[in-house]
N, C-alpha and C. Protein backbone atom coordinates (compact mmCIF):
# COMPACT_ATOMS: atom_id res chain seq x y z
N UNK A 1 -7.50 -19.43 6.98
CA UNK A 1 -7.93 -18.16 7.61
C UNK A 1 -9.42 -17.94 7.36
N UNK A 2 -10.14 -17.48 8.19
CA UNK A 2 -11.45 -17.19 8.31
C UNK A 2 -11.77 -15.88 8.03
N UNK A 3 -12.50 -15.62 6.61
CA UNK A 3 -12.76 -14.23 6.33
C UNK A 3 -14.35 -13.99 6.53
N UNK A 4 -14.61 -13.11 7.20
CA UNK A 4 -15.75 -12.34 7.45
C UNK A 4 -16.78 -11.76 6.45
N UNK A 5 -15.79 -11.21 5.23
CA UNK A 5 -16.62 -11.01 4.37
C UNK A 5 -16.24 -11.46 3.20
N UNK A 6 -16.82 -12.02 1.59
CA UNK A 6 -16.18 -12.64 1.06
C UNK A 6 -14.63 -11.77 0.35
N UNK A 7 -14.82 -10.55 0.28
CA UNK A 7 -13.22 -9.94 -0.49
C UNK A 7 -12.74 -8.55 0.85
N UNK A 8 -11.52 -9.18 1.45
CA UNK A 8 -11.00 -8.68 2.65
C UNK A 8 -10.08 -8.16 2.14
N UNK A 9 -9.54 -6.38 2.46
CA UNK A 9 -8.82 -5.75 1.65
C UNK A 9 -7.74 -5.50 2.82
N UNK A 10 -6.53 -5.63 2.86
CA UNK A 10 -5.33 -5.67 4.14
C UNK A 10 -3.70 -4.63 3.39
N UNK A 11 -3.39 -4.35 4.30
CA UNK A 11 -2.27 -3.34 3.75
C UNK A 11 -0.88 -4.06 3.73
N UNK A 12 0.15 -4.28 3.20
CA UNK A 12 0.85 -5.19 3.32
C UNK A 12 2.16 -3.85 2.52
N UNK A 13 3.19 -3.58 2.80
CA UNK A 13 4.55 -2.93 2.77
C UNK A 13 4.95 -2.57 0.85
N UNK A 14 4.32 -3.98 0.67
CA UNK A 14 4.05 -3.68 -1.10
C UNK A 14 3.16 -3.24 -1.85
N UNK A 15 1.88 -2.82 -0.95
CA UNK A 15 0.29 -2.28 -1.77
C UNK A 15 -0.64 -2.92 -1.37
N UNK A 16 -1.79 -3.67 -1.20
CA UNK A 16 -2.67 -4.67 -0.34
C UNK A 16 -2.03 -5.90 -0.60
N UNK A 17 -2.89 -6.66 0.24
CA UNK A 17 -3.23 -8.09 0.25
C UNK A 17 -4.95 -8.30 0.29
N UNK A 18 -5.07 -9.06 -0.83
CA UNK A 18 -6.64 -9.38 -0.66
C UNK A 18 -6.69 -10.52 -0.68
N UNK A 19 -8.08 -11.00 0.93
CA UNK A 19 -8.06 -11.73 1.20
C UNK A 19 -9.66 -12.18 0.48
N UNK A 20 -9.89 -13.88 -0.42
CA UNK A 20 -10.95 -13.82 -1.03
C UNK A 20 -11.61 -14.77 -0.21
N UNK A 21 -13.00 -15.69 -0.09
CA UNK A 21 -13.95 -16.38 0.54
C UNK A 21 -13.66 -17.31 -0.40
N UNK A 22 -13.50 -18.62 0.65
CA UNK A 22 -12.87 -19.46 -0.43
C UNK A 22 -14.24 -20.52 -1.53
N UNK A 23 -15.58 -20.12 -1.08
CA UNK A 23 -16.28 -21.51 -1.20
C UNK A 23 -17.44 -20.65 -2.32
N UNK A 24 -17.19 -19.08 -2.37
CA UNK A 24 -17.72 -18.28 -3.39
C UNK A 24 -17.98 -18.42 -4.38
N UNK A 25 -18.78 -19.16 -5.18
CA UNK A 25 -18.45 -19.59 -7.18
C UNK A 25 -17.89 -17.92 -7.20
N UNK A 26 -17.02 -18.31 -8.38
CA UNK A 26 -15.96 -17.45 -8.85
C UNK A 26 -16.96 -16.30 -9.13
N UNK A 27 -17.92 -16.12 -10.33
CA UNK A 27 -18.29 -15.11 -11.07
C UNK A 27 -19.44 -14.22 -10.23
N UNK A 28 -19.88 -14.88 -9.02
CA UNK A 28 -20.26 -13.93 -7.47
C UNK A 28 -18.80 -13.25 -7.48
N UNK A 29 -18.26 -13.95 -7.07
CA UNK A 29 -16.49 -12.89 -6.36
C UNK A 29 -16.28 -11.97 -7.27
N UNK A 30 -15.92 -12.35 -8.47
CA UNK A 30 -15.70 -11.25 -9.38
C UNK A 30 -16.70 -10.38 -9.50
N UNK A 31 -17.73 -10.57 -8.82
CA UNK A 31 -18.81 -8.99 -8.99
C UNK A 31 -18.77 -8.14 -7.79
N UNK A 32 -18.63 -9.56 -6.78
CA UNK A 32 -18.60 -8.89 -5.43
C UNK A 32 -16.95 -8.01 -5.38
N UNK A 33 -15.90 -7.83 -5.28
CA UNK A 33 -14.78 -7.44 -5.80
C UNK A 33 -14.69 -6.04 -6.65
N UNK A 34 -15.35 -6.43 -7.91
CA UNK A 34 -15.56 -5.09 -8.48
C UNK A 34 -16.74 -4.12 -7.86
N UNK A 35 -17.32 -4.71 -6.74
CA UNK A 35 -18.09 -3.76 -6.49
C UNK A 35 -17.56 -3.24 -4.67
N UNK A 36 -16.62 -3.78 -4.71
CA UNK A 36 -15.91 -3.26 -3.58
C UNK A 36 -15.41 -2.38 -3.90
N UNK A 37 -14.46 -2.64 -4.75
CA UNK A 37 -13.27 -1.45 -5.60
C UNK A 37 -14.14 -0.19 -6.11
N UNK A 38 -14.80 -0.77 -6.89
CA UNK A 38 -15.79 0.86 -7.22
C UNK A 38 -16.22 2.11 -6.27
N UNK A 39 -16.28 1.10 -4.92
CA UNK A 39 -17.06 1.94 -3.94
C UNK A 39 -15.76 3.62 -3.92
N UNK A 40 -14.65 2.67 -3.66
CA UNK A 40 -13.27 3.50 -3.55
C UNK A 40 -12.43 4.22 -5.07
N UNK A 41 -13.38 4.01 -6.23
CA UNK A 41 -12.84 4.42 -6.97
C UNK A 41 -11.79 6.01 -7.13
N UNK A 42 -12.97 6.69 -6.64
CA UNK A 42 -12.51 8.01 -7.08
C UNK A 42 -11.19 8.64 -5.76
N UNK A 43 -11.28 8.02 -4.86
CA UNK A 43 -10.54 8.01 -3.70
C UNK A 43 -8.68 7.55 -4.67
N UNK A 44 -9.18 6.45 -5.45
CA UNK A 44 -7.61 5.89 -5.33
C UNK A 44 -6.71 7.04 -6.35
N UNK A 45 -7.21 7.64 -6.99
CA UNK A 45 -6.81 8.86 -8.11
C UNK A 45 -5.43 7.98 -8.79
N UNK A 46 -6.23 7.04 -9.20
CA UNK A 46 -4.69 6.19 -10.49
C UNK A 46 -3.59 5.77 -9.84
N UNK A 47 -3.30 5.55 -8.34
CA UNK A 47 -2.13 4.93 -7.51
C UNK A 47 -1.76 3.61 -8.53
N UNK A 48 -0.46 3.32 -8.42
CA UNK A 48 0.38 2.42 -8.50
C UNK A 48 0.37 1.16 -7.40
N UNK A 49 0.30 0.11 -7.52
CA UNK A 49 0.43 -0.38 -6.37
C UNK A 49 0.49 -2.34 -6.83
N UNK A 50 1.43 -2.79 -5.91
CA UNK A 50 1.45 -4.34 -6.13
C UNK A 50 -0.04 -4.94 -5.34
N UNK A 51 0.00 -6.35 -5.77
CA UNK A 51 -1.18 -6.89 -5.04
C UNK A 51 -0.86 -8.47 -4.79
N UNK A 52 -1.67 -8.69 -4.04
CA UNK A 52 -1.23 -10.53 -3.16
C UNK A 52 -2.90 -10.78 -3.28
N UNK A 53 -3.00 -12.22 -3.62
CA UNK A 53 -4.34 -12.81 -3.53
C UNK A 53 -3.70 -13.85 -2.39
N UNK A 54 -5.29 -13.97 -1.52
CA UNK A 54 -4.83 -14.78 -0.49
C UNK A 54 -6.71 -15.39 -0.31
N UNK A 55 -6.23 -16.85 0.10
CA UNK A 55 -7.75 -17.01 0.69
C UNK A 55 -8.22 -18.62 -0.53
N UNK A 56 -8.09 -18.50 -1.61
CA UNK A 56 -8.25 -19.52 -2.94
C UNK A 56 -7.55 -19.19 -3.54
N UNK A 57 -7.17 -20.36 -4.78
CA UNK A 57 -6.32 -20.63 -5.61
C UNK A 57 -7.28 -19.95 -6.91
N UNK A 58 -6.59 -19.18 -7.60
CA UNK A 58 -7.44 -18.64 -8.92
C UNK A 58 -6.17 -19.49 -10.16
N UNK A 59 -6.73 -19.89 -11.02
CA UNK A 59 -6.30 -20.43 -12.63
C UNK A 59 -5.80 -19.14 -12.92
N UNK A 60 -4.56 -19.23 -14.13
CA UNK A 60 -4.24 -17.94 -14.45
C UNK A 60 -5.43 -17.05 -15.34
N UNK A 61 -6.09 -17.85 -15.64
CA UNK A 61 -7.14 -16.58 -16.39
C UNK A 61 -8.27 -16.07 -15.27
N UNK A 62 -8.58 -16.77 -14.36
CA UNK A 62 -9.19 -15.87 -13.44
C UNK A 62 -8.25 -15.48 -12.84
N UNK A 63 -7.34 -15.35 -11.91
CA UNK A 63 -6.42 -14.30 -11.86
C UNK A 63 -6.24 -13.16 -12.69
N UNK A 64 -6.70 -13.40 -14.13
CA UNK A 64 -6.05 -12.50 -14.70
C UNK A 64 -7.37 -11.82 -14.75
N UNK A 65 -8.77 -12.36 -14.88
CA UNK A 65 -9.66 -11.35 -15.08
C UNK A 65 -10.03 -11.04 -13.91
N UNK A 66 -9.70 -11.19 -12.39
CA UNK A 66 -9.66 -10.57 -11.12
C UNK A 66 -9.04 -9.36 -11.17
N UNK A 67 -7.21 -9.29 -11.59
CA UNK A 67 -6.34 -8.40 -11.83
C UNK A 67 -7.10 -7.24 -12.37
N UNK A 68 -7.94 -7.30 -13.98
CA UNK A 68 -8.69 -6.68 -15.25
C UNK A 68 -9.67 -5.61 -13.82
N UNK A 69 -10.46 -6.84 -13.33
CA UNK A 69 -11.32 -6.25 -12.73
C UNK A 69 -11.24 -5.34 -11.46
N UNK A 70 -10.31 -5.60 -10.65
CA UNK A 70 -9.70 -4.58 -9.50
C UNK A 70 -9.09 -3.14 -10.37
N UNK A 71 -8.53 -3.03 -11.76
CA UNK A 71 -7.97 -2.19 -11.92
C UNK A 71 -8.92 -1.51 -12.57
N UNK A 72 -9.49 -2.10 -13.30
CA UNK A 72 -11.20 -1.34 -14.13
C UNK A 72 -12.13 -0.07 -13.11
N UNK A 73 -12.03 -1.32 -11.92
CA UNK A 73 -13.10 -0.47 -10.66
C UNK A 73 -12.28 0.19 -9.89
N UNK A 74 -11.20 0.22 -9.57
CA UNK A 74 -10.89 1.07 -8.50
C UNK A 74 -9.77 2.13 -9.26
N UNK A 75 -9.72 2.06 -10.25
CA UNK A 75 -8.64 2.93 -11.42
C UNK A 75 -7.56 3.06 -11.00
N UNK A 76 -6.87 2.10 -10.57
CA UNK A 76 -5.41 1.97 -10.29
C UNK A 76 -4.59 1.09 -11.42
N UNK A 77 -3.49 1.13 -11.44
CA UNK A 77 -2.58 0.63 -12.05
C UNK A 77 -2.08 -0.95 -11.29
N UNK A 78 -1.88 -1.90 -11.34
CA UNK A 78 -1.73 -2.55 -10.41
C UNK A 78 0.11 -3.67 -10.98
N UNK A 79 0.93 -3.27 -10.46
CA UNK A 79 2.22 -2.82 -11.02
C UNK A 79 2.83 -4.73 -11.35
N UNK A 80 2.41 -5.63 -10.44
CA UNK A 80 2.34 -6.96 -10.41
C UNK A 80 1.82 -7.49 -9.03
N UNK A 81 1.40 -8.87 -9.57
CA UNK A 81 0.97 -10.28 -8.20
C UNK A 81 1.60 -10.55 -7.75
N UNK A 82 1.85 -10.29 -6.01
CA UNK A 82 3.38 -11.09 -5.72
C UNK A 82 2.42 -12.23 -5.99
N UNK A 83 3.30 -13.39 -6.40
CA UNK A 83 3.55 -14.85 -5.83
C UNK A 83 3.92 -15.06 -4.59
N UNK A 84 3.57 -15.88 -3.92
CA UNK A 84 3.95 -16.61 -2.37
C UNK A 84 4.52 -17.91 -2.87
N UNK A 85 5.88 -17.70 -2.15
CA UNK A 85 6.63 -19.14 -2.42
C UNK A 85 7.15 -19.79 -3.41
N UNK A 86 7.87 -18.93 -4.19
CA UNK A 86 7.85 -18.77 -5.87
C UNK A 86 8.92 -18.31 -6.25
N UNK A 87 9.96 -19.05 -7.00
CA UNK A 87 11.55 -17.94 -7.20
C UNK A 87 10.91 -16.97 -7.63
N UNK A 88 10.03 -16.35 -8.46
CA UNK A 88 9.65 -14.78 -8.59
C UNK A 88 9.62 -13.76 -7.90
N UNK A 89 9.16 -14.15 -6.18
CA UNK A 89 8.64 -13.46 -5.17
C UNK A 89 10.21 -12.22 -4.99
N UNK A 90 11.24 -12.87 -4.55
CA UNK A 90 12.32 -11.75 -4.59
C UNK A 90 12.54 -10.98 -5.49
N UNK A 91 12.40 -11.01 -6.52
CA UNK A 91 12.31 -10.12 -7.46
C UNK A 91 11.80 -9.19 -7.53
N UNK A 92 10.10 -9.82 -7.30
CA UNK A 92 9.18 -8.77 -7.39
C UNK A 92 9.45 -7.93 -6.45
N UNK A 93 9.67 -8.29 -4.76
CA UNK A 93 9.65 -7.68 -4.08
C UNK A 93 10.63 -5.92 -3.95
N UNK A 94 12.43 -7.10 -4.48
CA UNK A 94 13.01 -6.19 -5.10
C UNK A 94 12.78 -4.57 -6.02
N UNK A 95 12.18 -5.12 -7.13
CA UNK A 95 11.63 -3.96 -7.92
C UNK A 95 10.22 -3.08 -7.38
N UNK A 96 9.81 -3.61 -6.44
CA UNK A 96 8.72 -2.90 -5.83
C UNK A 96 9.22 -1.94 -4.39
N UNK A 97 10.33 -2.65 -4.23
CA UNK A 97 10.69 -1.49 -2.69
C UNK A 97 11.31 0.01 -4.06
N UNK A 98 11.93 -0.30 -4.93
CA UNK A 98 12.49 0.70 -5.53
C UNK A 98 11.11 1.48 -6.21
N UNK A 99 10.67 0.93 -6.77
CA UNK A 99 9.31 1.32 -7.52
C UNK A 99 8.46 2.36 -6.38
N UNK A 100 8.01 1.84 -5.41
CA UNK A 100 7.33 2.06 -4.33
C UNK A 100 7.61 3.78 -3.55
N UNK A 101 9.17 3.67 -3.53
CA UNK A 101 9.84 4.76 -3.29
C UNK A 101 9.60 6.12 -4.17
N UNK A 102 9.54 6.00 -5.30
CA UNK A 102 9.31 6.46 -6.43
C UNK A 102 7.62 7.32 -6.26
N UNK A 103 6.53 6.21 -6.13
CA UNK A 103 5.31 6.63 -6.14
C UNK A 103 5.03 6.97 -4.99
N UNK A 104 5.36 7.36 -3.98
CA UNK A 104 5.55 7.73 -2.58
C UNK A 104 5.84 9.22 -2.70
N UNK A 105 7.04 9.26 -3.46
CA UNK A 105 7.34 10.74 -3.73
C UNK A 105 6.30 11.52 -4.12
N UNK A 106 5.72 10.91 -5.39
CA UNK A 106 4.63 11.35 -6.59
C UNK A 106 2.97 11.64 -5.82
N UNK A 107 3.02 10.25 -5.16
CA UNK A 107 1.62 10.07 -4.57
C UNK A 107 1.93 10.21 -3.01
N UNK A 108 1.37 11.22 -2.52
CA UNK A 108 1.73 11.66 -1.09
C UNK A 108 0.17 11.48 -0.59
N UNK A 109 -0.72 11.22 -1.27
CA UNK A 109 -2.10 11.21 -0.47
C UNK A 109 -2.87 9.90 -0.71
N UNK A 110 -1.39 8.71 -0.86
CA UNK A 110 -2.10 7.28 -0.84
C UNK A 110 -1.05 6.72 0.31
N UNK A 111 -1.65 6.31 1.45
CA UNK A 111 -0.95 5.86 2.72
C UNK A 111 -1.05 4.44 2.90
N UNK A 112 -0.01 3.99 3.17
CA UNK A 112 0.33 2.14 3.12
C UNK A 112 0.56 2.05 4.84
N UNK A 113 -0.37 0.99 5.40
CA UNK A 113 -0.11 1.14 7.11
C UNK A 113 -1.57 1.80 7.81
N UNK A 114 -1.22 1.64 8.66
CA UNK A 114 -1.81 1.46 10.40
C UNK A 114 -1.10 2.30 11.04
N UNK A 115 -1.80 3.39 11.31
CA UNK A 115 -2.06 4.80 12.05
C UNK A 115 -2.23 4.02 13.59
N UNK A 116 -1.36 4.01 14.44
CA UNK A 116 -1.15 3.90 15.65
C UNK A 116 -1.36 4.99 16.92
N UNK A 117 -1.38 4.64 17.89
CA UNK A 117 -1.63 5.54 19.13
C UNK A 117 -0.65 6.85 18.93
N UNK A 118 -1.31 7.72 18.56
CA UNK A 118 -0.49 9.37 19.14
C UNK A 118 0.08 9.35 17.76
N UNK A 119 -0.13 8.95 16.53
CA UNK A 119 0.05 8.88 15.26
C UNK A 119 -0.82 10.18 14.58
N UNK A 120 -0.35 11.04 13.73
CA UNK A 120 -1.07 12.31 13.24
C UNK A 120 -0.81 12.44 12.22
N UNK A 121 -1.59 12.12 10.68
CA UNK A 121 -1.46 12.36 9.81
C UNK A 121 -2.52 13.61 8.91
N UNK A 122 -1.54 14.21 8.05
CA UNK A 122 -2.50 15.53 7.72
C UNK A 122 -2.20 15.47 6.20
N UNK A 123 -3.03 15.95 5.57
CA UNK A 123 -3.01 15.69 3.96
C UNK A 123 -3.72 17.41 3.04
N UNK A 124 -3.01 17.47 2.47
CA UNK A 124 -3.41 18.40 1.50
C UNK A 124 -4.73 18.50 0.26
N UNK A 125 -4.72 17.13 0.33
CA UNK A 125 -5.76 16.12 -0.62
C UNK A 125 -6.05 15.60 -0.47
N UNK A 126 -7.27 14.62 -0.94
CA UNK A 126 -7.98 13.26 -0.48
C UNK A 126 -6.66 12.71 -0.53
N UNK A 127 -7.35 11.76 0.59
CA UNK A 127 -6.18 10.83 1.20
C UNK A 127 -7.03 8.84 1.66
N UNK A 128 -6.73 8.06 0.46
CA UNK A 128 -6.64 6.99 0.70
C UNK A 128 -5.75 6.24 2.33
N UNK A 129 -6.03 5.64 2.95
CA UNK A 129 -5.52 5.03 3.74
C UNK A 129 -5.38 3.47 3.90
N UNK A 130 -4.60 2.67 3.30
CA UNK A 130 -4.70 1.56 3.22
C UNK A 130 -4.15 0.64 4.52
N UNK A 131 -4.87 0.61 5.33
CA UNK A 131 -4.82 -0.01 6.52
C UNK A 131 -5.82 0.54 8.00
N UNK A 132 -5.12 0.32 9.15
CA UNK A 132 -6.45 0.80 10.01
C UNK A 132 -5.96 2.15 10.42
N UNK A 133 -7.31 3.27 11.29
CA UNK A 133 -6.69 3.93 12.18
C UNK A 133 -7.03 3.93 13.74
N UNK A 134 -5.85 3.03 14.43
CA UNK A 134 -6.39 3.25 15.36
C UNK A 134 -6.58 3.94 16.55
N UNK A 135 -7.13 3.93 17.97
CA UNK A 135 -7.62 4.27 18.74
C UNK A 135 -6.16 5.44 19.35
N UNK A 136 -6.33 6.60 19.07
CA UNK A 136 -5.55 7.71 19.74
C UNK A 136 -4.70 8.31 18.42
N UNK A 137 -4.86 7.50 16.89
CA UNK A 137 -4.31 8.04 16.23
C UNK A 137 -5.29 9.37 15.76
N UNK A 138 -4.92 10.27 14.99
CA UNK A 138 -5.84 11.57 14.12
C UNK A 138 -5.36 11.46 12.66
N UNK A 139 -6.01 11.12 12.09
CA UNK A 139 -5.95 11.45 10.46
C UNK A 139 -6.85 13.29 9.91
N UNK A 140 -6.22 14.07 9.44
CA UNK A 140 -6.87 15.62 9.08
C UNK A 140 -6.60 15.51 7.42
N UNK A 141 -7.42 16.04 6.93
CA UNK A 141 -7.22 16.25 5.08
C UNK A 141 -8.04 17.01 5.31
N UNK A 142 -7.47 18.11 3.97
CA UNK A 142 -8.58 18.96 3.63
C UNK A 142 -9.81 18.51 2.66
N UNK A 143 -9.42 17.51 2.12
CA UNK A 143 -10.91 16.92 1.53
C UNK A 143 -11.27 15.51 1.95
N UNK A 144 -11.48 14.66 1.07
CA UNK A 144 -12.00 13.52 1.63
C UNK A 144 -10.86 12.17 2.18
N UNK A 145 -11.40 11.76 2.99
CA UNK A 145 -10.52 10.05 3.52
C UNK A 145 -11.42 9.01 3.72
N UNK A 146 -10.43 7.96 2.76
CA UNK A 146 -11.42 6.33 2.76
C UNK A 146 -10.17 6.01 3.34
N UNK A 147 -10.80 4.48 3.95
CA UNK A 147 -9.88 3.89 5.35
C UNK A 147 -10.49 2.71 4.54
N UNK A 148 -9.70 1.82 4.15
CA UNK A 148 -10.03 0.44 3.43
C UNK A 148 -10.48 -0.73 4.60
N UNK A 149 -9.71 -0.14 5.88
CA UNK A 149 -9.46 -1.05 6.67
C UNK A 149 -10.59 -0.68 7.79
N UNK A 150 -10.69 -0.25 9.43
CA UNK A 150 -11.02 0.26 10.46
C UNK A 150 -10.98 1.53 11.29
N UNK A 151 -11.42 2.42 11.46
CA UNK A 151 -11.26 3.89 11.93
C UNK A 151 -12.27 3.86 13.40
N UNK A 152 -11.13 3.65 14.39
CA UNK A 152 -11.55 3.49 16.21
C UNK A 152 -10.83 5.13 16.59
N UNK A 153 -9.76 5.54 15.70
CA UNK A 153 -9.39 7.14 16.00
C UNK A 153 -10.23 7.99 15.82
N UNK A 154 -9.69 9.25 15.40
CA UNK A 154 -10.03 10.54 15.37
C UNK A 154 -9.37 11.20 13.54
N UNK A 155 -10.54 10.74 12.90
CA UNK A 155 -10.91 11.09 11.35
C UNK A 155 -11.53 13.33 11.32
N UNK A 156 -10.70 13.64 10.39
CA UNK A 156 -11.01 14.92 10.11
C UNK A 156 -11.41 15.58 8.80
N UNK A 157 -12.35 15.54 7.51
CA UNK A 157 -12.58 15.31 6.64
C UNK A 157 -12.56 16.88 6.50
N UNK A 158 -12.74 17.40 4.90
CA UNK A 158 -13.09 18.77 4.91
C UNK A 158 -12.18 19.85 5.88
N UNK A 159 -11.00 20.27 6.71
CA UNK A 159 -10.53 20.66 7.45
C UNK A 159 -9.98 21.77 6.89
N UNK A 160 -9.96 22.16 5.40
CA UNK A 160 -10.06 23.61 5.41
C UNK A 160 -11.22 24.40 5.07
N UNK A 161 -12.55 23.40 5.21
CA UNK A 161 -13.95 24.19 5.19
C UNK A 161 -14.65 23.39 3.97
N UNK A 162 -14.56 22.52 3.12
CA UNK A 162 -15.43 21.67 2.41
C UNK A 162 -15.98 20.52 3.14
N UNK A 163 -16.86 20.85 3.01
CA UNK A 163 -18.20 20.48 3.62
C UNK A 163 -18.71 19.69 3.00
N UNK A 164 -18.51 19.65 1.84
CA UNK A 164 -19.04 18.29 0.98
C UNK A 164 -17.85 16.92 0.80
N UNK A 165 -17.29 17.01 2.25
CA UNK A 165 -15.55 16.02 2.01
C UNK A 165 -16.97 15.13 2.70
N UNK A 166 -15.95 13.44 2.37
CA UNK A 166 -16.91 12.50 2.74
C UNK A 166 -15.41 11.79 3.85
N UNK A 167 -15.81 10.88 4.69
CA UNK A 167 -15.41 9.97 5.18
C UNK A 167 -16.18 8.65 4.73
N UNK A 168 -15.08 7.45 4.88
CA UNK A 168 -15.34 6.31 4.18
C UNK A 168 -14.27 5.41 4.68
N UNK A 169 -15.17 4.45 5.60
CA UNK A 169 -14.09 2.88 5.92
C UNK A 169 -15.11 1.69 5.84
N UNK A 170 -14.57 1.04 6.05
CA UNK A 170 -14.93 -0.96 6.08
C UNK A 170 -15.35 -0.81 7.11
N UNK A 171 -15.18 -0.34 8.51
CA UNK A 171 -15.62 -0.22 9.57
C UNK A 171 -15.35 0.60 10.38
N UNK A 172 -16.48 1.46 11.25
CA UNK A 172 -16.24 2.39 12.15
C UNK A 172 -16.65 2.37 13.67
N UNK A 173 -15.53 2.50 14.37
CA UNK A 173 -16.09 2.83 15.88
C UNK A 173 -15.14 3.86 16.20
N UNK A 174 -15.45 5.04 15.38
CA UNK A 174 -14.46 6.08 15.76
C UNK A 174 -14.54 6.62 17.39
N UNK A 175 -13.57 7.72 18.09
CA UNK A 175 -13.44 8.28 18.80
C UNK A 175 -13.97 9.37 18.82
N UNK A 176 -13.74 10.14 17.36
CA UNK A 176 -14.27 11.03 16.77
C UNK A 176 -14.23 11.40 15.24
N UNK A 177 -15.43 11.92 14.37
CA UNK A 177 -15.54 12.22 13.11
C UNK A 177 -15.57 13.83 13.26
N UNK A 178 -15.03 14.17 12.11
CA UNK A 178 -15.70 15.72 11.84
C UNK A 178 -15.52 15.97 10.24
N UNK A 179 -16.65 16.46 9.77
CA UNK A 179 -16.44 17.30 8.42
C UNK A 179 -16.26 18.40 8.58
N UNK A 180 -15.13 19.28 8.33
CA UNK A 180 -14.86 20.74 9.10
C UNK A 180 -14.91 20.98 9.87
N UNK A 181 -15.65 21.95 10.53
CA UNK A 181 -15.75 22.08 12.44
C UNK A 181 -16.64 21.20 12.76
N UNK A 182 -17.65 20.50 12.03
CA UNK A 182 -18.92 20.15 12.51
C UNK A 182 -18.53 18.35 12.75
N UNK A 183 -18.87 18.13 14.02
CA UNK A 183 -19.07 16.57 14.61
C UNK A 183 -20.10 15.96 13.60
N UNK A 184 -19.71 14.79 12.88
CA UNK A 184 -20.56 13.62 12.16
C UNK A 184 -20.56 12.28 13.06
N UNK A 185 -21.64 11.55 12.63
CA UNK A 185 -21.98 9.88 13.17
C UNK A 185 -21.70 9.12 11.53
N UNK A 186 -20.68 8.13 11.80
CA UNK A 186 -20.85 7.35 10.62
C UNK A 186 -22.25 6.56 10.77
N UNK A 187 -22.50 6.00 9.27
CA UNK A 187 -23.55 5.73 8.55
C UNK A 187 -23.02 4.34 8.28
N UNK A 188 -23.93 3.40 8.45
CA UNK A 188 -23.57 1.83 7.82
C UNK A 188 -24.61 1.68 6.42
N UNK A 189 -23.60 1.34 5.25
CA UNK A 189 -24.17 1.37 4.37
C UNK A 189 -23.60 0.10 3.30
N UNK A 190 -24.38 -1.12 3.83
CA UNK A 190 -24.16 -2.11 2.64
C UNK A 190 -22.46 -2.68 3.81
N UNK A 191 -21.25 -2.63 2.85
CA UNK A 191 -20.07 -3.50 3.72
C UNK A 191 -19.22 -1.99 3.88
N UNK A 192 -19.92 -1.20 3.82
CA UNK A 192 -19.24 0.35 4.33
C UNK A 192 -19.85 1.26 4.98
N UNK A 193 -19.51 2.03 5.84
CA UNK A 193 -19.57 2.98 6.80
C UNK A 193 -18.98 4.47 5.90
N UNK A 194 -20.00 5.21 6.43
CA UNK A 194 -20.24 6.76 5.25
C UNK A 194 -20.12 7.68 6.57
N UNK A 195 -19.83 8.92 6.78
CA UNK A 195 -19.94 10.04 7.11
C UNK A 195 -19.86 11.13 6.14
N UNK A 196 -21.05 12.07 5.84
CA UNK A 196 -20.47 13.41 4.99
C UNK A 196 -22.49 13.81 5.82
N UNK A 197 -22.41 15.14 5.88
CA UNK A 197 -23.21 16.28 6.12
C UNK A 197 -24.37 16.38 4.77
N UNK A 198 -25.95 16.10 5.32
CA UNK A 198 -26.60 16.15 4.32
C UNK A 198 -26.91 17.21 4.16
C-alpha cells in the first residue's frame, strides 16, 4: 500500500489502524508519530482504544516503544495490538467488541467511523472523530472537533457560543465550517488543517 504521508491514521471497528512509511529509519517515525499524536492530544481526553500497525514490520521492542509513544502523546490508553493472522487475533477481537461496548457507553464524544451523506452528528463535548466526514454529512458540538481522517461535510464547532472551539482534520475541503454562528476557512498547517477565529 502506498502511504502519502509517513504515519496514516484510519478508523477500523476496533479503534485505528495506523498505517506507517515503510523505508523511514525507525527513530524519524517514532518522532514523526509522536508528533502526530500530540497534535490531537487534548482532543482524545484518555479514550480507550485497540490499535493495528500496518505498512512495516516493527521488532517487539519497537513495537513496544511505538505503543509507549502513541500513548505518551496522544493520552490514551491503548487496550492491545491486534495481530493480523495470528491465533491471538480472535481473541483480541472478541474481548474488544465487549470492551468497546463498555467505553462507548462511558465515552460518547469519541466516534469510530465515517459520517456519510445525510449523516448528523451532535455532541455535548469535544468530540474526536476517528474517520472521515463526508460530503452531505454535519457534525455540531458545542466545543471543539478533530477529524483524524477528511472533512468534505459540514463541521460546526463552538455551537452553543464558544468561540474559542477549534476545528481540526488531516484534511479539509469542507462544504462548510462554522465556529458558532460565524463562517471559518480552514488553515493548512504543517500535515493539519486548523479552523478557530483569531
Amino acid at each position: 500500500m502506498y502511504v502519502k504521508d509517513p504515519v496514516l491514521i484510519k478508523s477500523n471497528r476496533y479503534g485505528i489502524t495506523i498505517y506507517f512509511d515503510h523505508d523511514m529509519p525507525y527513530e524519524e517515525l517514532l518522532a514523526e508519530t509522536g508528533e502526530k499524536f500530540r497534535a490531537f492530544a487534548h482532543f482524545f481526553d484518555h479514550a480507550d482504544m485497540a490499535v493495528e500497525f500496518k505498512g512495516r514490520a516493527f521488532t517487539r521492542e519497537e513495537e513496544r516503544l511505538m505503543a509507549e509513544t502513541i500513548q505518551d502523546a496522544a493520552k490514551i490508553q491503548i487496550l492491545c495490538i491486534i495481530e493480523k493472522d495470528t491465533c491471538t487475533e480472535q481473541i483480541h477481537r472478541r474481548m474488544l467488541d465487549e470492551s468497546l461496548e463498555t467505553i462507548h457507553e462511558r465515552d460518547g464524544q469519541f466516534y469510530r467511523g465515517t459520517l456519510r451523506g445525510r449523516q448528523i452528528l451532535e455532541s455535548e463535548t469535544s468530540i474526536v472523530i476517528v474517520g472521515d466526514i463526508e460530503e452531505g454529512a454535519v457534525v455540531a458540538s458545542k466545543h471543539n472537533v478533530v477529524v483524524t481522517g477528511a472533512v468534505y461535510g459540514t463541521v460546526i464547532a463552538g455551537a452553543a457560543g464558544d468561540y474559542d472551539a477549534v476545528i481540526a482534520a488531516n484534511h479539509m475541503e469542507p462544504k462548510r465550517l462554522c465556529i458558532g454562528d460565524i463562517e471559518v476557512k480552514p488553515v493548512i498547517g504543517g500535515s493539519y488543517s486548523w479552523a478557530k477565529l483569531l
